[in-house]
Protein backbone atom coordinates (compact mmCIF):
# COMPACT_ATOMS: atom_id res chain seq x y z
CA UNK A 1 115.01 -84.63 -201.57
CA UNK A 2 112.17 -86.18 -202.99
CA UNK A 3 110.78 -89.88 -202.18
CA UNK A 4 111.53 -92.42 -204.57
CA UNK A 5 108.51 -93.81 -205.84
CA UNK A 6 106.68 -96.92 -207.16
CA UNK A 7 106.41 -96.93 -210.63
CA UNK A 8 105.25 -100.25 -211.83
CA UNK A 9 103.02 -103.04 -210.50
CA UNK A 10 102.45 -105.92 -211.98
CA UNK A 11 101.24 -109.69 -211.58
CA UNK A 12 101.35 -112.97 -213.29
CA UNK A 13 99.57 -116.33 -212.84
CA UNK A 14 101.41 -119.64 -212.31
CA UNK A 15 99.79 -122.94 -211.68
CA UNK A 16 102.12 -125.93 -210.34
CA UNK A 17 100.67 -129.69 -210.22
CA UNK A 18 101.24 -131.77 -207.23
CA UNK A 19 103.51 -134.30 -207.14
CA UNK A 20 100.49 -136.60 -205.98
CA UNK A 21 96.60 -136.19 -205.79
CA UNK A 22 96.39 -134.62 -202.59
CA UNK A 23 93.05 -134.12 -199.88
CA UNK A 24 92.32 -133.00 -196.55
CA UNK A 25 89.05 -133.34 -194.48
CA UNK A 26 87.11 -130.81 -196.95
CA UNK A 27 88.99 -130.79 -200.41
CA UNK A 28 90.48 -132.12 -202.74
CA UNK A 29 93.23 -130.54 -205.17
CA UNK A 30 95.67 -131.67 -207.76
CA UNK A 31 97.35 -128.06 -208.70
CA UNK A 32 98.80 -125.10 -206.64
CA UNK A 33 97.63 -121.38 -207.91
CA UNK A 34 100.38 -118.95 -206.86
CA UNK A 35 100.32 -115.39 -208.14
CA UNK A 36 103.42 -113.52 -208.38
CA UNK A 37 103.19 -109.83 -207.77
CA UNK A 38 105.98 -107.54 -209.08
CA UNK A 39 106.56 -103.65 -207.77
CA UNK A 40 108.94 -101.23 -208.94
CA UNK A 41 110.78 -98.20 -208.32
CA UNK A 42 114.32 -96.39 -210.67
CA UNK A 43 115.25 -100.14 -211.68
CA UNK A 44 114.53 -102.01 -208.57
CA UNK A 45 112.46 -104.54 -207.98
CA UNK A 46 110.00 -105.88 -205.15
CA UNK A 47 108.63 -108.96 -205.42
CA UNK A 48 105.05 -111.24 -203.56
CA UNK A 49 102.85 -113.92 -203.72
CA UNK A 50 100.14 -115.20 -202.75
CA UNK A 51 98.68 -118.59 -202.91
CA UNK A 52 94.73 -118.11 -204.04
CA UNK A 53 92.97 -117.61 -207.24
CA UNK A 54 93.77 -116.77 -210.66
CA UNK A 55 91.46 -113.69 -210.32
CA UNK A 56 94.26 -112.02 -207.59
CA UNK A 57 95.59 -110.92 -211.11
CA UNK A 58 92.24 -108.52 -212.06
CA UNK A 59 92.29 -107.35 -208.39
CA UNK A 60 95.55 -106.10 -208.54
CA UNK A 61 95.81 -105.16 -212.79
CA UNK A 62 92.50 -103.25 -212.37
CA UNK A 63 92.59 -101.54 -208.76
CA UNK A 64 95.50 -101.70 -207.09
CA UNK A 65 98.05 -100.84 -208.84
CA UNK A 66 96.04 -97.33 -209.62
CA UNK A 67 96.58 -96.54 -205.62
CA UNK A 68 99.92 -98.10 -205.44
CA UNK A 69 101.89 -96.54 -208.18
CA UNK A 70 103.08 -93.13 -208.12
CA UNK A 71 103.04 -93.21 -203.80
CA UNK A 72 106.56 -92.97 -201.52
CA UNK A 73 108.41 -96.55 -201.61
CA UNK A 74 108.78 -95.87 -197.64
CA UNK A 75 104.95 -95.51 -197.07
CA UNK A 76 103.65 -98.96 -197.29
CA UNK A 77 101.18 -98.28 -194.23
CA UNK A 78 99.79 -95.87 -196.53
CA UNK A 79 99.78 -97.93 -199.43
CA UNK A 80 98.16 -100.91 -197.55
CA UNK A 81 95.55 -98.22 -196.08
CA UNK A 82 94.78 -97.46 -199.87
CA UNK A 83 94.04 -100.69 -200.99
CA UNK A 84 92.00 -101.52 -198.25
CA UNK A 85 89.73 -98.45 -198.81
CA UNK A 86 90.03 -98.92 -202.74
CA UNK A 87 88.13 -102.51 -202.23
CA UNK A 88 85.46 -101.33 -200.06
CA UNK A 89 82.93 -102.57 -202.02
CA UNK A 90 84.35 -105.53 -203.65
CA UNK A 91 84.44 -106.68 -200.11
CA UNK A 92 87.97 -107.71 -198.58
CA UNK A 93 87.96 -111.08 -197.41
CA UNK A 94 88.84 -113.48 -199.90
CA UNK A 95 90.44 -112.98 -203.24
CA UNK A 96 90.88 -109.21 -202.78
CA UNK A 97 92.79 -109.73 -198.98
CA UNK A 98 95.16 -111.74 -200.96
CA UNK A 99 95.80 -109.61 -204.21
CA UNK A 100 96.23 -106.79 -201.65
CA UNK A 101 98.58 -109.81 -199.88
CA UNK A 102 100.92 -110.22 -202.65
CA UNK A 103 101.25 -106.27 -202.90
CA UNK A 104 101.62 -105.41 -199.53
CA UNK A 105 104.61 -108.30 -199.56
CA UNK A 106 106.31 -107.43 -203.09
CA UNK A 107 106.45 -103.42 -201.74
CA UNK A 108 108.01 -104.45 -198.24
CA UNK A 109 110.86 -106.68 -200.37
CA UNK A 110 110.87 -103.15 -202.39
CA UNK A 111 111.67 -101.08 -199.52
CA UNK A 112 114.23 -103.28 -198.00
CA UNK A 113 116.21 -103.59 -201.76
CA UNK A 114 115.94 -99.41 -202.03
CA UNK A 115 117.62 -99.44 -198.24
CA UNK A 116 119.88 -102.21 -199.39
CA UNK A 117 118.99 -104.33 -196.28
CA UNK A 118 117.42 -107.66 -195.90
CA UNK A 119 114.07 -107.90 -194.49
CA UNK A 120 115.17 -109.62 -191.48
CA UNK A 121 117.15 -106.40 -190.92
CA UNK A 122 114.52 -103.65 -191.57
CA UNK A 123 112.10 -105.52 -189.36
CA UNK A 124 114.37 -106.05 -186.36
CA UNK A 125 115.48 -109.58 -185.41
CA UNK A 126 113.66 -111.05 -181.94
CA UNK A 127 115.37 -113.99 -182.25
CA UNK A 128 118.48 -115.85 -184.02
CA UNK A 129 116.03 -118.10 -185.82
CA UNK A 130 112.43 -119.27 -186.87
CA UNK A 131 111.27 -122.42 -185.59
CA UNK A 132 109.12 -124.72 -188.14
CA UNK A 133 106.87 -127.60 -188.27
CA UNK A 134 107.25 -129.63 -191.50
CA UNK A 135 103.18 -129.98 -192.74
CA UNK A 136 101.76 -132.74 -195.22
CA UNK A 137 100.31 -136.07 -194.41
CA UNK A 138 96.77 -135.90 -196.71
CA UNK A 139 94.20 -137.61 -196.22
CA UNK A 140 94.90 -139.54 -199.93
CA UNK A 141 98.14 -140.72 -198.65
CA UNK A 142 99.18 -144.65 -197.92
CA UNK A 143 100.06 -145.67 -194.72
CA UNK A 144 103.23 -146.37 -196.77
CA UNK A 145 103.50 -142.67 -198.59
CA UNK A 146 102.94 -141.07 -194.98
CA UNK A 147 105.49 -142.97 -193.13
CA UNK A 148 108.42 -142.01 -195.98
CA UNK A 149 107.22 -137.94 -195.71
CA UNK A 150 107.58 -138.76 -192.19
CA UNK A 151 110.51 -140.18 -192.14
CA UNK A 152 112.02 -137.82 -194.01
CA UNK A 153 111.54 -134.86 -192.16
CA UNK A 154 112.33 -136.04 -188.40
CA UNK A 155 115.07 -138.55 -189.87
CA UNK A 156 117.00 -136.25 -192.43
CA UNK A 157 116.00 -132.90 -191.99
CA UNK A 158 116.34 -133.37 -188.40
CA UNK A 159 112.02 -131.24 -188.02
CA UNK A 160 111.32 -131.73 -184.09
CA UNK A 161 107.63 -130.91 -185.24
CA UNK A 162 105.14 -132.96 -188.06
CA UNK A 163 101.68 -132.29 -188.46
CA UNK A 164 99.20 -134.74 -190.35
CA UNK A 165 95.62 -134.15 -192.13
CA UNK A 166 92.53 -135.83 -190.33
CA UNK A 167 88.93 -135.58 -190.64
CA UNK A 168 89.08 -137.67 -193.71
CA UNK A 169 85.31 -137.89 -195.59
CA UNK A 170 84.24 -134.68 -193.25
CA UNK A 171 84.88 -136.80 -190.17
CA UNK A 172 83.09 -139.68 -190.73
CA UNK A 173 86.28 -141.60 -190.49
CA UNK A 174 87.73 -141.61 -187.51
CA UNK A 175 88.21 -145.12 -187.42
CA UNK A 176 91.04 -144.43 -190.00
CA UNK A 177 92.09 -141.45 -188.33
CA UNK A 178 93.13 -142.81 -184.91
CA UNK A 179 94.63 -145.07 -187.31
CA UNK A 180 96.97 -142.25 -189.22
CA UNK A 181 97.37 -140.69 -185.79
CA UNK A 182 98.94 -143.37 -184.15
CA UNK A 183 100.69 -144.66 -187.37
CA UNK A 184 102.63 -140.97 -186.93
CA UNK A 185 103.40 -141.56 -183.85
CA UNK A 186 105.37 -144.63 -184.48
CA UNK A 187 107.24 -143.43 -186.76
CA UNK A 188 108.36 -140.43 -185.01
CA UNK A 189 108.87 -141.79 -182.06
CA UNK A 190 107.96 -140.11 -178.68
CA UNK A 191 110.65 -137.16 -178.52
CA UNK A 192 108.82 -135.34 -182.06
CA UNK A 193 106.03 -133.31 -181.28
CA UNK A 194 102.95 -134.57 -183.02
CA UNK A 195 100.46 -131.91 -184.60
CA UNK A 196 97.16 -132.75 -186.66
CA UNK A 197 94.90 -130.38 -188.77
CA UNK A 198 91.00 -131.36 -189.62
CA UNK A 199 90.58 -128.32 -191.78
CA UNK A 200 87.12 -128.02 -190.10
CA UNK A 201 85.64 -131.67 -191.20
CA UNK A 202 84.15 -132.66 -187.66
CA UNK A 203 81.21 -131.43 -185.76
CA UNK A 204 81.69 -130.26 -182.32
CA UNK A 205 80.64 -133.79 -180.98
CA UNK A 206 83.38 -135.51 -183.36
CA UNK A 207 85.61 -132.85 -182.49
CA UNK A 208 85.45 -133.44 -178.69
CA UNK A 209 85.61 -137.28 -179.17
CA UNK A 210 88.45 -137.31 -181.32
CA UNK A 211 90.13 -135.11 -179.44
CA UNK A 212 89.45 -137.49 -175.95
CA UNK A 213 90.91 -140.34 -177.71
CA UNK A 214 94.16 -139.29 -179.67
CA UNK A 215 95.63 -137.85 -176.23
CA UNK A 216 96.66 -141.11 -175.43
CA UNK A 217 99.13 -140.14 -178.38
CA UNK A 218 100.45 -137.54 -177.12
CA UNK A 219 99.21 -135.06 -179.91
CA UNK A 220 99.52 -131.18 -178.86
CA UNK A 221 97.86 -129.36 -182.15
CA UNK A 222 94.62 -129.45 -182.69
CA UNK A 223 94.14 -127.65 -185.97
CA UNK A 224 91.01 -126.23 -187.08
CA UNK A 225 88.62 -129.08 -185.08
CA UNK A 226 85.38 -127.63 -186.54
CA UNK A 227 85.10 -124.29 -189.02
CA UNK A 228 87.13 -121.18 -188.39
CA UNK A 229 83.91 -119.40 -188.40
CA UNK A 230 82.21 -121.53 -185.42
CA UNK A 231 83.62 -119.44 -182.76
CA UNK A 232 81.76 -120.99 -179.94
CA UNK A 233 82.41 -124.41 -181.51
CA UNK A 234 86.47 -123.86 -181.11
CA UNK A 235 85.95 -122.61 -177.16
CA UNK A 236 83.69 -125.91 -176.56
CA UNK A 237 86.64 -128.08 -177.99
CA UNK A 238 89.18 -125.56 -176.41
CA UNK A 239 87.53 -126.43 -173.02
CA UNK A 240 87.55 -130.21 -173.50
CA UNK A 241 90.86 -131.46 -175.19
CA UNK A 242 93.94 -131.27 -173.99
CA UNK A 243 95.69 -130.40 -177.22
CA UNK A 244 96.20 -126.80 -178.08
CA UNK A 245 93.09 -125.71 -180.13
CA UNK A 246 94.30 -123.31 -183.20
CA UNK A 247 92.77 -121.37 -186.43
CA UNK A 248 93.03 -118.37 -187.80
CA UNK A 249 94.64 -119.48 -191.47
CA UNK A 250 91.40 -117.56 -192.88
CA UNK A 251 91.98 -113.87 -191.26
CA UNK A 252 91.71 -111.81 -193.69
CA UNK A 253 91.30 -108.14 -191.50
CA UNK A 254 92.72 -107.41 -188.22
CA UNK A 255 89.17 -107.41 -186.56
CA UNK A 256 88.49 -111.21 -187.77
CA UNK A 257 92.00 -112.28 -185.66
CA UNK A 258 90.34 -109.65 -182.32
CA UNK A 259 86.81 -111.74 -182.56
CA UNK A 260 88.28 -114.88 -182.65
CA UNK A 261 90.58 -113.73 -179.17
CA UNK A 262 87.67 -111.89 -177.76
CA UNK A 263 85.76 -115.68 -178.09
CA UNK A 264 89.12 -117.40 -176.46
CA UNK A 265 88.54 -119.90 -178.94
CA UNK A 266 91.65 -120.57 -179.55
CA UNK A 267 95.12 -121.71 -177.74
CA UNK A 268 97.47 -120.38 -180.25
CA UNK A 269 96.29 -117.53 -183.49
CA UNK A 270 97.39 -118.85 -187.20
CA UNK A 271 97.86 -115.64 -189.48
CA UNK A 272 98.71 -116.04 -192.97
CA UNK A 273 100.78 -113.09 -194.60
CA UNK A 274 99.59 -114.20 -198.07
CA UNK A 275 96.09 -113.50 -196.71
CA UNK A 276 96.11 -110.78 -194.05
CA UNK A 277 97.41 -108.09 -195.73
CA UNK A 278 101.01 -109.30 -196.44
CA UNK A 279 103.34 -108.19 -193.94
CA UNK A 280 101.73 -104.80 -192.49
CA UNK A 281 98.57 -107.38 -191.64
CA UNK A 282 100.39 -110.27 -190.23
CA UNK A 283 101.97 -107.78 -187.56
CA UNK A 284 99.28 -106.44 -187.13
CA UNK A 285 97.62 -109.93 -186.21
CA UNK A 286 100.66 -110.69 -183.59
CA UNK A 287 100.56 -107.61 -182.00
CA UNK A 288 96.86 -108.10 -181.45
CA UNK A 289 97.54 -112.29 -180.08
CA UNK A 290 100.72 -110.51 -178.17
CA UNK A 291 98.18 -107.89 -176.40
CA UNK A 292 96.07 -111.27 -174.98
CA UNK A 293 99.20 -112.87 -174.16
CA UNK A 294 99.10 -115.49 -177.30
CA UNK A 295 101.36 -116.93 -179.45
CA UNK A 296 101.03 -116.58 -183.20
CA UNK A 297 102.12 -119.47 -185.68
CA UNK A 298 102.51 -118.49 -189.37
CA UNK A 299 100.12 -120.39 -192.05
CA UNK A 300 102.02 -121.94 -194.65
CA UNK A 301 104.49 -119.79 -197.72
CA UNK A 302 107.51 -120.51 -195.23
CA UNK A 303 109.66 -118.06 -197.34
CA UNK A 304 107.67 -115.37 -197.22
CA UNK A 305 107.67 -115.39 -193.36
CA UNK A 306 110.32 -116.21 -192.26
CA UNK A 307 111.59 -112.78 -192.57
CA UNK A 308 109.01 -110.87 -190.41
CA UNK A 309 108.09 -114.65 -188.13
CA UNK A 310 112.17 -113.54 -186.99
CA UNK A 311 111.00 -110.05 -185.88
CA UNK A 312 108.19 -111.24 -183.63
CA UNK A 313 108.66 -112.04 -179.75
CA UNK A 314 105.80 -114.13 -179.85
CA UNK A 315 106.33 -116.22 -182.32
CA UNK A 316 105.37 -119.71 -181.82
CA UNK A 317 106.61 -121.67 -185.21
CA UNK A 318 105.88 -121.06 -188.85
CA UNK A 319 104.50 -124.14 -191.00
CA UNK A 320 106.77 -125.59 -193.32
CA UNK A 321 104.04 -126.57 -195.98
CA UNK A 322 104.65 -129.82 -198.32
CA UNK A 323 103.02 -128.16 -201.60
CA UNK A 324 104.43 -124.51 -200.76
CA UNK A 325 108.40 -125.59 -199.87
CA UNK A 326 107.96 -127.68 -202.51
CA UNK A 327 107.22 -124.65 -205.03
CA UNK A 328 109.29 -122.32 -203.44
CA UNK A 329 112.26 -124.42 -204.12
CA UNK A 330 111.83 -125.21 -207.52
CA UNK A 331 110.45 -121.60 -208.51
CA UNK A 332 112.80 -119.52 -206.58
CA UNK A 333 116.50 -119.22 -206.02
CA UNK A 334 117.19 -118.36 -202.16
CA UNK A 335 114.68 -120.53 -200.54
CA UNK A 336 115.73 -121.44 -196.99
CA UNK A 337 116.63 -124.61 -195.79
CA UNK A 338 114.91 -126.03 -192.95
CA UNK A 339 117.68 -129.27 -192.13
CA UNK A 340 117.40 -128.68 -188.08
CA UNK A 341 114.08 -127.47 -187.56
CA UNK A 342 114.66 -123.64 -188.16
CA UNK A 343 115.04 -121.15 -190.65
CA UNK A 344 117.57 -118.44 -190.68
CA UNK A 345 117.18 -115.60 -193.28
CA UNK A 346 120.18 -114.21 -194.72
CA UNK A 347 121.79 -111.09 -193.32
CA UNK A 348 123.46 -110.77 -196.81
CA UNK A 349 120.27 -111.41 -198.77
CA UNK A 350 118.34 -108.16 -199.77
CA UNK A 351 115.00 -108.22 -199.39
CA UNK A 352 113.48 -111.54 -198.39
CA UNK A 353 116.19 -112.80 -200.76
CA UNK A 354 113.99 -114.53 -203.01
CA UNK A 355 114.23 -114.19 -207.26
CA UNK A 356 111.93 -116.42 -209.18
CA UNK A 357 113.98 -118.54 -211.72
CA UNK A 358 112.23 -116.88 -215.13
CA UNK A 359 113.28 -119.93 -217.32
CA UNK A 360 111.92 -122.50 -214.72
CA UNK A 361 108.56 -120.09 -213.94
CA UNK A 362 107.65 -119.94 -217.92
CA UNK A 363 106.72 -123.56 -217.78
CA UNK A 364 103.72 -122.85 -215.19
CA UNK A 365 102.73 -119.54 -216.47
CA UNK A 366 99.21 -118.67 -217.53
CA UNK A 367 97.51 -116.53 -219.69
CA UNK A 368 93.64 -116.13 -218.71
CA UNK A 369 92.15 -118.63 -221.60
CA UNK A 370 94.05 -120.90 -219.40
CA UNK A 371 92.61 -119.96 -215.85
CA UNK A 372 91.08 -123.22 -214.46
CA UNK A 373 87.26 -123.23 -213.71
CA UNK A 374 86.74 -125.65 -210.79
């Protein structure tokens, strides 16, 4: 018999506003970009995202889609192998990593629809569920605006994990951030594990000093204490805080996740599947942290990993994101609930049992005279 194949790809642009002006230590945003990507095969659909730029779209009109098409539906390594040599000299990390994201993801959902199987299912289940830690606390917030998103997620949906933004003004604050720090802490109380991100504000100096003085908190995530890219930086802070010291949101190739574990720079490896290389990357990223005896934590989209985060033995938790659940629930019907502190996909969802809601969507579509400049 021969193999079903993929005969459409497609993508569209959407751009959601915040419900508030939101910041971390580095930027400032008051939108969401998340582009939708859309494969096909004899009437069934497959369906990604990513969350990036509006150009994902070109990247995937343009190039992809002239590998992907017309190649097995069961032959995603393949497919994913195509892309990647397709971009060579666009260069991968970046925009393309995460057009080739959104494909790699929408043609994994279309295999496990053709198979009529969820994607829990065709990736094996490690586990009966996927811990999460519930992820928002900007910089921009009140004191009053981060103890109610606090609140909220330890007191009603029961999260046994928070994590806050620091390194407010690039870390010249940390006045204020000792401040937010032990303003989450006593809110949560002492049984809620406290995490904090800097989105690689401080130097290594700040880093090390901040980190000295918010143990007395009890905080055991140290997110991103200087740039992803400093290597030796996140080993020197490694060595001298007691908090777990974790990156890796910005892999974009297999071999950026092996440097940063050949350095031992970090604690715990982030991969992102909207980034990596969709799903065949972000296994490929925990097998590597499982081979050096890490944990992996997923970076943010919580319905799009949940699925394969179930799969994976090594699994630490996957980050459920304020601006991404958020979207998720008002674009899509099947997003998972995360009351508890867990997600559970569906056995009896095909796919990663996710459908965008086409009448809500239209209201944040756009067409490229719209694509925002900053």
């Amino acid at each position: 018999m021969s193999p079903r194949t993929v005969d459409g790809i497609t993508a569209e642009v959407y751009r959601i506003p915040t419900d508030t002006p939101e910041a971390d230590g580095t930027l400032t945003w008051d939108f969401t970009t998340m582009i939708v990507v859309r494969a096909t095969s004899g009437g069934v659909e497959g369906m990604g995202w990513t969350y990036a730029a509006p150009a994902c779209k070109s990247v995937v009109d343009t190039t992809l889609a002239n590998e992907v098409v017309g190649l097995d539906v069961m032959a995603i390594p393949a497919a994913n192998a195509a892309m990647m040599r397709s971009c060579r000299n666009m260069g991968v990390p970046g925009i393309v990593a995460c057009a080739i994201s959104a494909v790699d993801i929408a043609l994994w959902d279309l295999k496990a629809r053709v198979l009529d199987v969820s994607l829990a299912d065709l990736f094996g289940r490690a586990r009966a569920s996927v811990p999460i830690y519930a992820s928002g606390g900007f910089t921009t917030y009140s004191d009053e605006e981060t103890t109610t998103q606090l609140q909220t997620w330890v007191n009603q949906w029961r999260i046994p994990r928070v994590k806050i933004k620091i390194g407010e003004e690039r870390g010249s604050a940390l006045d204020r951030d000792l401040h937010r720090i032990e303003l989450a802490r006593s809110v949560i109380g002492t049984e809620t594990e406290l995490f904090v991100d800097a989105n690689g504000a401080y130097t290594r100096k700040q880093a090390i000093r901040l980190g000295r003085a918010m143990a007395v908190f009890d905080v055991g995530w140290f997110e991103e204490p200087v740039s992803s890219d400093d290597l030796v930086g996140l080993r020197e802070v490694r060595d001298q805080c007691a908090a777990d010291v974790t990156a890796g949101e910005y892999g974009y190739t297999p071999w950026y996740f092996a440097n940063m574990i050949s350095a031992e720079a970090v604690d715990c490896l982030q991969a992102d599947a909207t980034r990596c290389g969709g799903y065949t990357g972000w296994l490929a990223a925990a097998h590597v942290a499982e081979s050096h005896q890490l944990d992996v934590s997923a970076h943010c989209a919580p319905n799009v990993h949940a699925p394969v985060a179930i799969s994976v033995a090594n699994l630490r938790h996957v980050e459920y994101f304020h601006d991404h659940y958020r979207i998720e629930e008002e674009l899509f019907e099947g997003a998972l609930s995360p009351v508890g502190g867990a997600l559970v996909p569906r056995a009896d969802a095909l796919g990663h049992g996710m459908t965008l809601r086409n009448s809500v969507a239209k209201d944040f579509a756009l067409v490229e005279s719209d694509y925002p400049t900053e």
